[in-house]
Protein backbone atom coordinates (compact mmCIF):
# COMPACT_ATOMS: atom_id res chain seq x y z
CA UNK A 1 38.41 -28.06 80.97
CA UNK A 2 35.05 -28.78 79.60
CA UNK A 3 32.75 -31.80 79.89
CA UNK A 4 34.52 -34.75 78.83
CA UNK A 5 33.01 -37.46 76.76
CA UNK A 6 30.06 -39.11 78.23
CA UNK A 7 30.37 -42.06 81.49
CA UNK A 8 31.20 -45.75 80.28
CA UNK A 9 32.90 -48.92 82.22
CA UNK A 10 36.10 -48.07 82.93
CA UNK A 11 39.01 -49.74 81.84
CA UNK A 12 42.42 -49.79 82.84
CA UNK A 13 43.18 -46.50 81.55
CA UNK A 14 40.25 -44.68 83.76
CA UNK A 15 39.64 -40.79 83.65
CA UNK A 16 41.45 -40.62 86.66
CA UNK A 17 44.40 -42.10 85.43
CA UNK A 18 44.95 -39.94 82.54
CA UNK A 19 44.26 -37.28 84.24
CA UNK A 20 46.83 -37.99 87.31
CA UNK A 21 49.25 -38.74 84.31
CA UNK A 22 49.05 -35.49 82.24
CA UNK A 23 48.93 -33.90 85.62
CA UNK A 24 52.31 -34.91 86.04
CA UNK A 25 53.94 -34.13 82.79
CA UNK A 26 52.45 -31.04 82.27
CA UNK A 27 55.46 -28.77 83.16
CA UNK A 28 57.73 -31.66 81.33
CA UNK A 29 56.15 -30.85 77.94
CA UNK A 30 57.66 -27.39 76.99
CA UNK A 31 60.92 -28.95 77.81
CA UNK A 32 60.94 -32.03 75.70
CA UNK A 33 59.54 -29.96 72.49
CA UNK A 34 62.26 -27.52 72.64
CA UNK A 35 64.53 -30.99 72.53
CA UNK A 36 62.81 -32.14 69.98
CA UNK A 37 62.46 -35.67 71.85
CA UNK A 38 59.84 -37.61 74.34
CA UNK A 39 61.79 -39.35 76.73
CA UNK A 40 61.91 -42.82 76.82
CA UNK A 41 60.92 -42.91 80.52
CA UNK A 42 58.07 -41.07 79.81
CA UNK A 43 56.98 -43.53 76.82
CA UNK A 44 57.14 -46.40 80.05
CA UNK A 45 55.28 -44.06 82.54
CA UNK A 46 52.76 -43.71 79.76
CA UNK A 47 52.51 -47.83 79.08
CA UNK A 48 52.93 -48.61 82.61
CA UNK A 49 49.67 -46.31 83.37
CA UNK A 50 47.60 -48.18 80.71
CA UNK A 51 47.46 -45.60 78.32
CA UNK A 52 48.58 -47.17 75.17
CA UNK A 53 46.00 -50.44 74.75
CA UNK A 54 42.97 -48.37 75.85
CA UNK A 55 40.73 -50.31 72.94
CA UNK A 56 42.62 -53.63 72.72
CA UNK A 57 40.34 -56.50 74.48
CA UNK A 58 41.88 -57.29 77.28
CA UNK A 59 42.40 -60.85 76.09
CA UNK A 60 45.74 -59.53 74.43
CA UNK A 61 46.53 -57.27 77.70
CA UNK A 62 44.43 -53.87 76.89
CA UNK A 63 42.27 -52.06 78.72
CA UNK A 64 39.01 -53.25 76.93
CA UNK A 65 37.74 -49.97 76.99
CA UNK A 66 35.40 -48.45 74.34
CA UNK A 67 35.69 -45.74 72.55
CA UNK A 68 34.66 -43.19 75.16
CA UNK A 69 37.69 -44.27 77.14
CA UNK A 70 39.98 -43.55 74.72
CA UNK A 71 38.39 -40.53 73.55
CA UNK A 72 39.04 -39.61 77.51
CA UNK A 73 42.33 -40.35 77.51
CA UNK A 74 43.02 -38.50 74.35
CA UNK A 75 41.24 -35.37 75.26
CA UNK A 76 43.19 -35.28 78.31
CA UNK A 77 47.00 -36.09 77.05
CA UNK A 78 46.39 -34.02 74.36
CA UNK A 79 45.32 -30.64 76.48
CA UNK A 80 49.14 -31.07 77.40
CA UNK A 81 51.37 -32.88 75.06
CA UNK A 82 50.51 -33.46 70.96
CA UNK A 83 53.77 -35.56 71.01
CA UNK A 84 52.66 -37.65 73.72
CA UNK A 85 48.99 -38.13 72.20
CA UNK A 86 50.71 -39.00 69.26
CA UNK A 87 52.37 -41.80 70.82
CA UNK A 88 48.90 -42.76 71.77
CA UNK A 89 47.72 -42.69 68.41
CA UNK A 90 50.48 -44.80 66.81
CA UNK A 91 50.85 -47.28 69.33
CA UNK A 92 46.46 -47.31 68.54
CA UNK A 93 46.84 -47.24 64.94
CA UNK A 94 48.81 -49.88 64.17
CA UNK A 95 46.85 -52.15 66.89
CA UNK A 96 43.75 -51.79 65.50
CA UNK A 97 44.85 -52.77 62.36
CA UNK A 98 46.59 -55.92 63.57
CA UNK A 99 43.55 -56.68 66.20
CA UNK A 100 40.77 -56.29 62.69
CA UNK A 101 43.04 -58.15 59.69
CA UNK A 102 45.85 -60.22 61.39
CA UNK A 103 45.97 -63.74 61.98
CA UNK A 104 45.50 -65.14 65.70
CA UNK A 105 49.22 -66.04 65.77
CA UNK A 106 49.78 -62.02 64.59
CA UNK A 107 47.34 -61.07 67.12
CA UNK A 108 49.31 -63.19 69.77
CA UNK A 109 53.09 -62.13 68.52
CA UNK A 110 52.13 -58.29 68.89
CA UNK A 111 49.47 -56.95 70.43
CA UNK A 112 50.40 -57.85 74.03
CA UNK A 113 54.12 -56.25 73.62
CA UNK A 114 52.23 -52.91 71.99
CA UNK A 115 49.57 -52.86 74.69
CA UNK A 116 52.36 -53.12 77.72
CA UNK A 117 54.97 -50.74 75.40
CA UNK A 118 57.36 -53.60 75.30
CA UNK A 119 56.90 -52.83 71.36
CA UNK A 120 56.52 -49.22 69.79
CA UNK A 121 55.45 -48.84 66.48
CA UNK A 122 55.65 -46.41 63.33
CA UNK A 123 53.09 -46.55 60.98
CA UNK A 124 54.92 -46.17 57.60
CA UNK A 125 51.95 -44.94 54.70
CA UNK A 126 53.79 -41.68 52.85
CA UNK A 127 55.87 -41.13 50.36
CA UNK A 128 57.62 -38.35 48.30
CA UNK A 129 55.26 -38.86 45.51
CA UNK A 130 51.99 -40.17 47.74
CA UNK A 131 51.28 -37.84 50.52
CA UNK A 132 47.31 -37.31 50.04
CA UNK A 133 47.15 -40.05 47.62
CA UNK A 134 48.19 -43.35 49.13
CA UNK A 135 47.15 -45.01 46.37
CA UNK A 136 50.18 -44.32 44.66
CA UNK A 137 52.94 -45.62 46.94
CA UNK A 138 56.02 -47.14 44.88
CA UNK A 139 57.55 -49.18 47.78
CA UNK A 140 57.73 -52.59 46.66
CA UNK A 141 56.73 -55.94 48.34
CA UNK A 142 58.39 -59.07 46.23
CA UNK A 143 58.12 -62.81 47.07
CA UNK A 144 61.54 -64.36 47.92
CA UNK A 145 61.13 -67.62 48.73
CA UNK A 146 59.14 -67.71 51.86
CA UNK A 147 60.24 -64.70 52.57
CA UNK A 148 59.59 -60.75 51.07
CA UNK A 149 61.38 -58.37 50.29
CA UNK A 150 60.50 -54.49 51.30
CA UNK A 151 62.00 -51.64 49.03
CA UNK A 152 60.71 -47.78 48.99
CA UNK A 153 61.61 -44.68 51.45
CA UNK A 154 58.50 -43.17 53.56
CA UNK A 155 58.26 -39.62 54.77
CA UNK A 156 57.58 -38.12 57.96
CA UNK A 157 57.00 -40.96 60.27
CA UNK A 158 56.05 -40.22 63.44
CA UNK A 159 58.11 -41.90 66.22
CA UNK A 160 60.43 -43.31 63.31
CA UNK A 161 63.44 -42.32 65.03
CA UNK A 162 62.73 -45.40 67.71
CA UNK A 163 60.00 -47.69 66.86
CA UNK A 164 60.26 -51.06 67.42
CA UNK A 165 57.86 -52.31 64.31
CA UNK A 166 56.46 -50.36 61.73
CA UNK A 167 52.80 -50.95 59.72
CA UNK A 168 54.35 -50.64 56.24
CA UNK A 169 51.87 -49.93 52.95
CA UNK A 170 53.64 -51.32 49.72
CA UNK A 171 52.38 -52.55 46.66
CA UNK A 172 52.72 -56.19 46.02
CA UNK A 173 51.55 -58.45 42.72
CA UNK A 174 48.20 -58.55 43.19
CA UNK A 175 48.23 -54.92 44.97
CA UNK A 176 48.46 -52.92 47.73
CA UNK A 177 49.94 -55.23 50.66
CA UNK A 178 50.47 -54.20 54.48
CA UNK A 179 53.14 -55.80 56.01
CA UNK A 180 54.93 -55.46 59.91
CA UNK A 181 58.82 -54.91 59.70
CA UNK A 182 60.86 -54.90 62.90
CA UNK A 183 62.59 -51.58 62.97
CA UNK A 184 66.49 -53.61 63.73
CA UNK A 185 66.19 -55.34 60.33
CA UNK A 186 69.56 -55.34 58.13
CA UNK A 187 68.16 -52.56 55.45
CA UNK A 188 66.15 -50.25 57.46
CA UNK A 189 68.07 -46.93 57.72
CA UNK A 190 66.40 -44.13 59.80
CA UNK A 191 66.79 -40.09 58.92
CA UNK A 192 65.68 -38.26 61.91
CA UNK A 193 64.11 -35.01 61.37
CA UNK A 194 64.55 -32.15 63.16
CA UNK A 195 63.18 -28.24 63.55
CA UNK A 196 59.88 -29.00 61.80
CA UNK A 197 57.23 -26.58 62.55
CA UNK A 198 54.96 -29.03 65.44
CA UNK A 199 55.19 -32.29 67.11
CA UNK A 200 58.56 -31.97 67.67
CA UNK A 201 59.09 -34.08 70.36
CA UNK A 202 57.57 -36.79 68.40
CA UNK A 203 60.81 -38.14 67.31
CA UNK A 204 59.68 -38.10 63.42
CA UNK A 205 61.88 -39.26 60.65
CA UNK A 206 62.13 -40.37 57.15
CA UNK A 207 62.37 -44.23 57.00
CA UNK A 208 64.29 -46.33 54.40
CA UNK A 209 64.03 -49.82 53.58
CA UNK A 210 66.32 -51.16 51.20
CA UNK A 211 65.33 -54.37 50.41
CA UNK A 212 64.41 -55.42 54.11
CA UNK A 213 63.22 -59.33 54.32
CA UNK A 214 60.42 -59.93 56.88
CA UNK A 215 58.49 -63.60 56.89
CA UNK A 216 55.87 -63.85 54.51
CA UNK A 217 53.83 -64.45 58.27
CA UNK A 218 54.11 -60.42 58.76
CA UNK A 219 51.71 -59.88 55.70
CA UNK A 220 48.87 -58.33 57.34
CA UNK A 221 45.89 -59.53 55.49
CA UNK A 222 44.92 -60.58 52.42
CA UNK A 223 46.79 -59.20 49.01
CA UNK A 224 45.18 -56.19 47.55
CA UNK A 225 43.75 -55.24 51.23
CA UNK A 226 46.61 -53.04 52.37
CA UNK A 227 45.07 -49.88 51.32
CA UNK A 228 41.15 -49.29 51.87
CA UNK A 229 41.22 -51.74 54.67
CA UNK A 230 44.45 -52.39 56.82
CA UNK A 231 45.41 -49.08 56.31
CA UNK A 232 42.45 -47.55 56.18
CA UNK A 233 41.50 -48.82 59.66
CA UNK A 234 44.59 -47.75 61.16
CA UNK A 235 43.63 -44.03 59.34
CA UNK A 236 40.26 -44.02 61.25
CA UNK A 237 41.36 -44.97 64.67
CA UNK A 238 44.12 -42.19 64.41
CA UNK A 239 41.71 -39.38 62.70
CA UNK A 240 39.53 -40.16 65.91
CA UNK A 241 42.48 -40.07 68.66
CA UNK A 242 44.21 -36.86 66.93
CA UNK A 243 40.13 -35.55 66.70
CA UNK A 244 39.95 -35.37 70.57
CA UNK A 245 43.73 -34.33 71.42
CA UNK A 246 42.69 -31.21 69.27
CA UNK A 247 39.54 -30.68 71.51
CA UNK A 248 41.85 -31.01 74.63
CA UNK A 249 44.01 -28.70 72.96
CA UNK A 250 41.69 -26.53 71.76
CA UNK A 251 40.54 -26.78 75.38
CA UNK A 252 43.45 -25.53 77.02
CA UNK A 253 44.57 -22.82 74.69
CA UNK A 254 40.95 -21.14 75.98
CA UNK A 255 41.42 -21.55 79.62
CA UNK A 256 44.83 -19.98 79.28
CA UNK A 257 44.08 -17.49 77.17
CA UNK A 258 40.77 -16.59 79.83
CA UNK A 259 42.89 -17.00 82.76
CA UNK A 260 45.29 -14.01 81.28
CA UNK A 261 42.47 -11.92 80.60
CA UNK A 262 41.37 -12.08 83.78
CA UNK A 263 44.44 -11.10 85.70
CA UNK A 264 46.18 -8.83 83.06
CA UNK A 265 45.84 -5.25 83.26
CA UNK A 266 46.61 -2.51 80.73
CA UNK A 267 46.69 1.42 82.39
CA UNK A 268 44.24 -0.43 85.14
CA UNK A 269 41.89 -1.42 82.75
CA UNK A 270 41.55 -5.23 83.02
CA UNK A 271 42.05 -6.88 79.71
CA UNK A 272 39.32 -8.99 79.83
CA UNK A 273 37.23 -5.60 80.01
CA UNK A 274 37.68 -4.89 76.01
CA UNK A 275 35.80 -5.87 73.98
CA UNK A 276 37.54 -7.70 71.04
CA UNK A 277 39.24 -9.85 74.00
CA UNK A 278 35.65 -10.79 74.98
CA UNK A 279 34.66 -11.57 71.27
CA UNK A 280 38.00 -14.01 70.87
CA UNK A 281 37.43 -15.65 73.83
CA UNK A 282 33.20 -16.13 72.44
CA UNK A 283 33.81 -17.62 69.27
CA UNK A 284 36.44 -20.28 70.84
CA UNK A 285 34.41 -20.65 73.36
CA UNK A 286 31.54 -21.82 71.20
CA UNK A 287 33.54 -23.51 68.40
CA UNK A 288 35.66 -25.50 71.17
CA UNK A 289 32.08 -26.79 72.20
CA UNK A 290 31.26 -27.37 68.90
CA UNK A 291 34.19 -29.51 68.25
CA UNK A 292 33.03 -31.33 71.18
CA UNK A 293 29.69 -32.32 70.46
CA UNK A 294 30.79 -33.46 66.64
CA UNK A 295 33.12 -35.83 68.47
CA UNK A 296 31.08 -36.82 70.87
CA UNK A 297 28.40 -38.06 68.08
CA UNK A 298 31.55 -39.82 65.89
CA UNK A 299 32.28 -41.59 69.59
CA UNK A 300 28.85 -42.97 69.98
CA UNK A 301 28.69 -43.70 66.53
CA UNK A 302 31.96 -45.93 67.05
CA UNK A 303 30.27 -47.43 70.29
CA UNK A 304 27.30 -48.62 68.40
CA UNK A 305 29.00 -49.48 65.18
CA UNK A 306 26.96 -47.18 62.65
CA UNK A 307 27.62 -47.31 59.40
CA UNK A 308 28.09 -43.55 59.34
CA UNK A 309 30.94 -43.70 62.11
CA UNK A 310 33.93 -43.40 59.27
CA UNK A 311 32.29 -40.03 58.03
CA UNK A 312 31.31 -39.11 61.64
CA UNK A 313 34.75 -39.36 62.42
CA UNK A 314 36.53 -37.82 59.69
CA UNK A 315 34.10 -34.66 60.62
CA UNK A 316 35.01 -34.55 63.64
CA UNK A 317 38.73 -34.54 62.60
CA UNK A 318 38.32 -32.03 60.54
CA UNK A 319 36.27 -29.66 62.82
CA UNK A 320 38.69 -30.20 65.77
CA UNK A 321 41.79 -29.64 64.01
CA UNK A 322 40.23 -26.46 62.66
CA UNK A 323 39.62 -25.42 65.76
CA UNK A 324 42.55 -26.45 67.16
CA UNK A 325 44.58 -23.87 64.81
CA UNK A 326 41.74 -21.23 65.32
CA UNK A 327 41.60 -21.10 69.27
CA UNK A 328 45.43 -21.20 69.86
CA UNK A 329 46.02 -18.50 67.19
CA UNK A 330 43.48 -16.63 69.33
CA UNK A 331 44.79 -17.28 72.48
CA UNK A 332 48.15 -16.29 71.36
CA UNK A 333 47.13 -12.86 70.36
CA UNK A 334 45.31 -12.28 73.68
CA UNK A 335 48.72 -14.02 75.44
CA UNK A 336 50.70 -11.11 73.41
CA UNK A 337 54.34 -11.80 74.51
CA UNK A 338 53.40 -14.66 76.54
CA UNK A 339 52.08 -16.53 73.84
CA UNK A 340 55.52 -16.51 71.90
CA UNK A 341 57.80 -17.27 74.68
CA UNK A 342 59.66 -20.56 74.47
CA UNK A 343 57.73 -22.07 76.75
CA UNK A 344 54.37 -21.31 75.72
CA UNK A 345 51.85 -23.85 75.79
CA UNK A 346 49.46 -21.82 73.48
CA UNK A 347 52.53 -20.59 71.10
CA UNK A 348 53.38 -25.06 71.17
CA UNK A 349 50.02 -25.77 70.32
CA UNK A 350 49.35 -23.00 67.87
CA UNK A 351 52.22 -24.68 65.98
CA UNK A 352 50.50 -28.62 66.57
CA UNK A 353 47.41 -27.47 65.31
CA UNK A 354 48.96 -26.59 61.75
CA UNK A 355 50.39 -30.17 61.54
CA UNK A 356 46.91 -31.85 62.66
CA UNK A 357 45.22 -29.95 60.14
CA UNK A 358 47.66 -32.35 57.74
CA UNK A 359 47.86 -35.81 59.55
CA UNK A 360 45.30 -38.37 58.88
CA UNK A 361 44.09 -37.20 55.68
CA UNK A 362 44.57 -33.08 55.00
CA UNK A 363 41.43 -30.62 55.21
CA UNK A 364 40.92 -30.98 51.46
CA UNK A 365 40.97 -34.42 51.83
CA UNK A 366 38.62 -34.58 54.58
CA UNK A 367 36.60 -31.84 52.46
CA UNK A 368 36.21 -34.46 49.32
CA UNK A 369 34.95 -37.22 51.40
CA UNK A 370 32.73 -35.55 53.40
CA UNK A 371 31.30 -33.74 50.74
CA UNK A 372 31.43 -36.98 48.40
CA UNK A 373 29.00 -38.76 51.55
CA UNK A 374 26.65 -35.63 51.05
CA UNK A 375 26.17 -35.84 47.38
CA UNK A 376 25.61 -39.66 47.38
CA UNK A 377 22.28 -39.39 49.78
CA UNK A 378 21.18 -37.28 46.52
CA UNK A 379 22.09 -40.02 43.59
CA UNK A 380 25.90 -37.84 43.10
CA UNK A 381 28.55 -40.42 42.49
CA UNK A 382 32.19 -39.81 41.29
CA UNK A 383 31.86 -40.32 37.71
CA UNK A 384 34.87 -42.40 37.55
CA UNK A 385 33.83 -44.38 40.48
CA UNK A 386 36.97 -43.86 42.68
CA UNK A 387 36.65 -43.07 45.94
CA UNK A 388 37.80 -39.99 47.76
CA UNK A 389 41.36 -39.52 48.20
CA UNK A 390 42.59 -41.52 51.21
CA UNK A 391 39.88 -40.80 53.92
CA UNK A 392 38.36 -43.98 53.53
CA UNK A 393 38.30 -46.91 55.48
């Protein structure tokens, strides 16, 4: 593996840790995505090492590490498992939205179960008719009493086979409204979903909520919030978790693909003698890099809280899931029948990297607002003044 992200204080989820933990799992990982399910052991080996409240203070029983240690820990669970990263990313997401817009008593109630993975959570944003465009959810948030009332279906939710809580986006009265639902509430009905093309351990399934009552208490912030801000910061932590598990993945696809070409021979020629083999393994090499040092500038742009750190990060996103897709599909082709089998960690990722080109805002998406950011340094603004579709935060 390359360099990974620069030296900071550790936390309790150190380099070492992660490392000793994806060590571990490694051999696990073909196994649980041809069973199209993470283990719920592994989900408590994973808490119990301090890898899912990296970057909660450690006030509410995190690891109050910065955003180098998480990038470390993603880079690292992600050059082995995109299921397991994802729980990462979740179990992140939906923190980081509680720890910026809850209240201290929503702050209290759930970050120190998510940090210790008492608590897993779904984050619940897409529907049939709002995939790209969040903005036009129809699940509906209604006052009842002191109560309200949830009502829509989302799509595709990742760990929504078993979470304990999801981040829900609705629209309310005075607009879009995030709220926290407990996944054992009378009205939530689960449809697991199974042979998709990646992630398939990630125990992903449509979600239902049929007129599910939560406390009016598990609003998270104010009405009208829920998109550009609640959900929007849960978007950005994600895009930057799923940003380095595509450079670890990225990442691993080349060492296996350069360790083959080193030992496999074709009528005693060496493979790694030709010379198209040598060009495939060049360009990953240098776009894996590449995909490195973009997130290494969104991760220092995080650290020091730059106003550019939302567009830093959805660049890096974007980069490192293109590369992702790029460097497997490479090192399948040199892996030839290798890189098909069942257990191929190449053939597993080359599959991933399709489906992180889509999460956390699609490469058209990520195309808009990047290019919208461009244009507005030159006096270009949208001439209906919207913003991009949902990349923003």
């Amino acid at each position: 593996m390359s360099a990974t992200p620069g030296s900071s204080g550790p936390g309790v989820a150190t380099a070492v840790d992660a490392t000793a933990f994806a060590a571990s799992v490694r051999d696990d990982a073909a196994v649980w995505d041809l069973r199209g399910r993470l283990p719920d052991s592994v989900r408590r080996q994973a808490a119990s090492a301090g890898l899912l409240g990296v970057a909660l203070p450690t006030a509410y029983g995190g690891a109050g590490g910065s955003p180098d240690d998480l990038a470390r820990v993603c880079v690292r669970v992600g050059a082995v498992c995109s299921s397991l990263r994802g729980l990462v990313t979740v179990q992140e997401m939906v923190a980081a939205a509680v720890l910026r817009w809850g209240t201290p008593e929503q702050r209290a109630q759930w970050l120190p179960p998510l940090a210790r993975g008492e608590v897993f959570a779904g984050f619940a944003a897409t529907e049939e008719g709002a995939g790209t465009a969040l903005a036009e959810v129809d699940t509906r948030v209604r006052d009842s009493g002191g109560d309200v009332l949830i009502t829509g279906r989302k799509l595709w939710i990742t760990f929504g086979q078993t979470a304990d809580v999801f981040l829900v986006l609705g629209k309310g009265a005075g607009g879009p409204l995030a709220v926290l639902v407990e996944g054992d509430r009378p009205g939530v009905h689960r449809e697991p979903v199974q042979g998709h093309l990646g992630m398939r351990a990630a125990g992903i399934a449509h979600v239902s909520f049929e007129g599910v009552r939560v406390p009016r208490s598990h609003l998270v912030g104010p009405p009208g919030l829920g998109l550009h801000h609640i959900i929007g910061t849960a978007l950005d932590h994600g895009r930057f978790t799923v940003a380095w598990g595509c450079v670890g993945m990225a990442e691993a696809c080349l060492d296996a693909a350069a360790v083959h070409a080193a030992r496999r021979t074709q009528g005693g020629v060496a493979l790694a003698e030709h010379q198209l083999v040598r060009s495939v393994l060049a360009r990953a090499a240098v776009d894996t890099a590449a995909a490195h040092a973009l997130c290494t500038r969104a991760t220092r742009s995080r650290a020091e809280r730059r106003p550019e750190a939302v567009t830093e990060t959805v660049l890096a996103k974007y980069a490192a899931a293109r590369t992702a897709a790029d460097v497997s599909s490479g090192a399948v082709r040199i892996l030839g029948a290798t890189g098909i089998a069942p257990d191929s960690l190449a053939g597993r990722f080359f599959r991933d990297a399709k489906v992180m080109q889509l999460i956390e805002g699609s490469e058209h998406v990520s195309e808009l607002h990047i290019a919208d950011r461009l244009l507005r340094r030159h006096g270009v603004r949208r001439a209906d003044g919207s913003h991009p579709p949902e990349a923003a935060s």
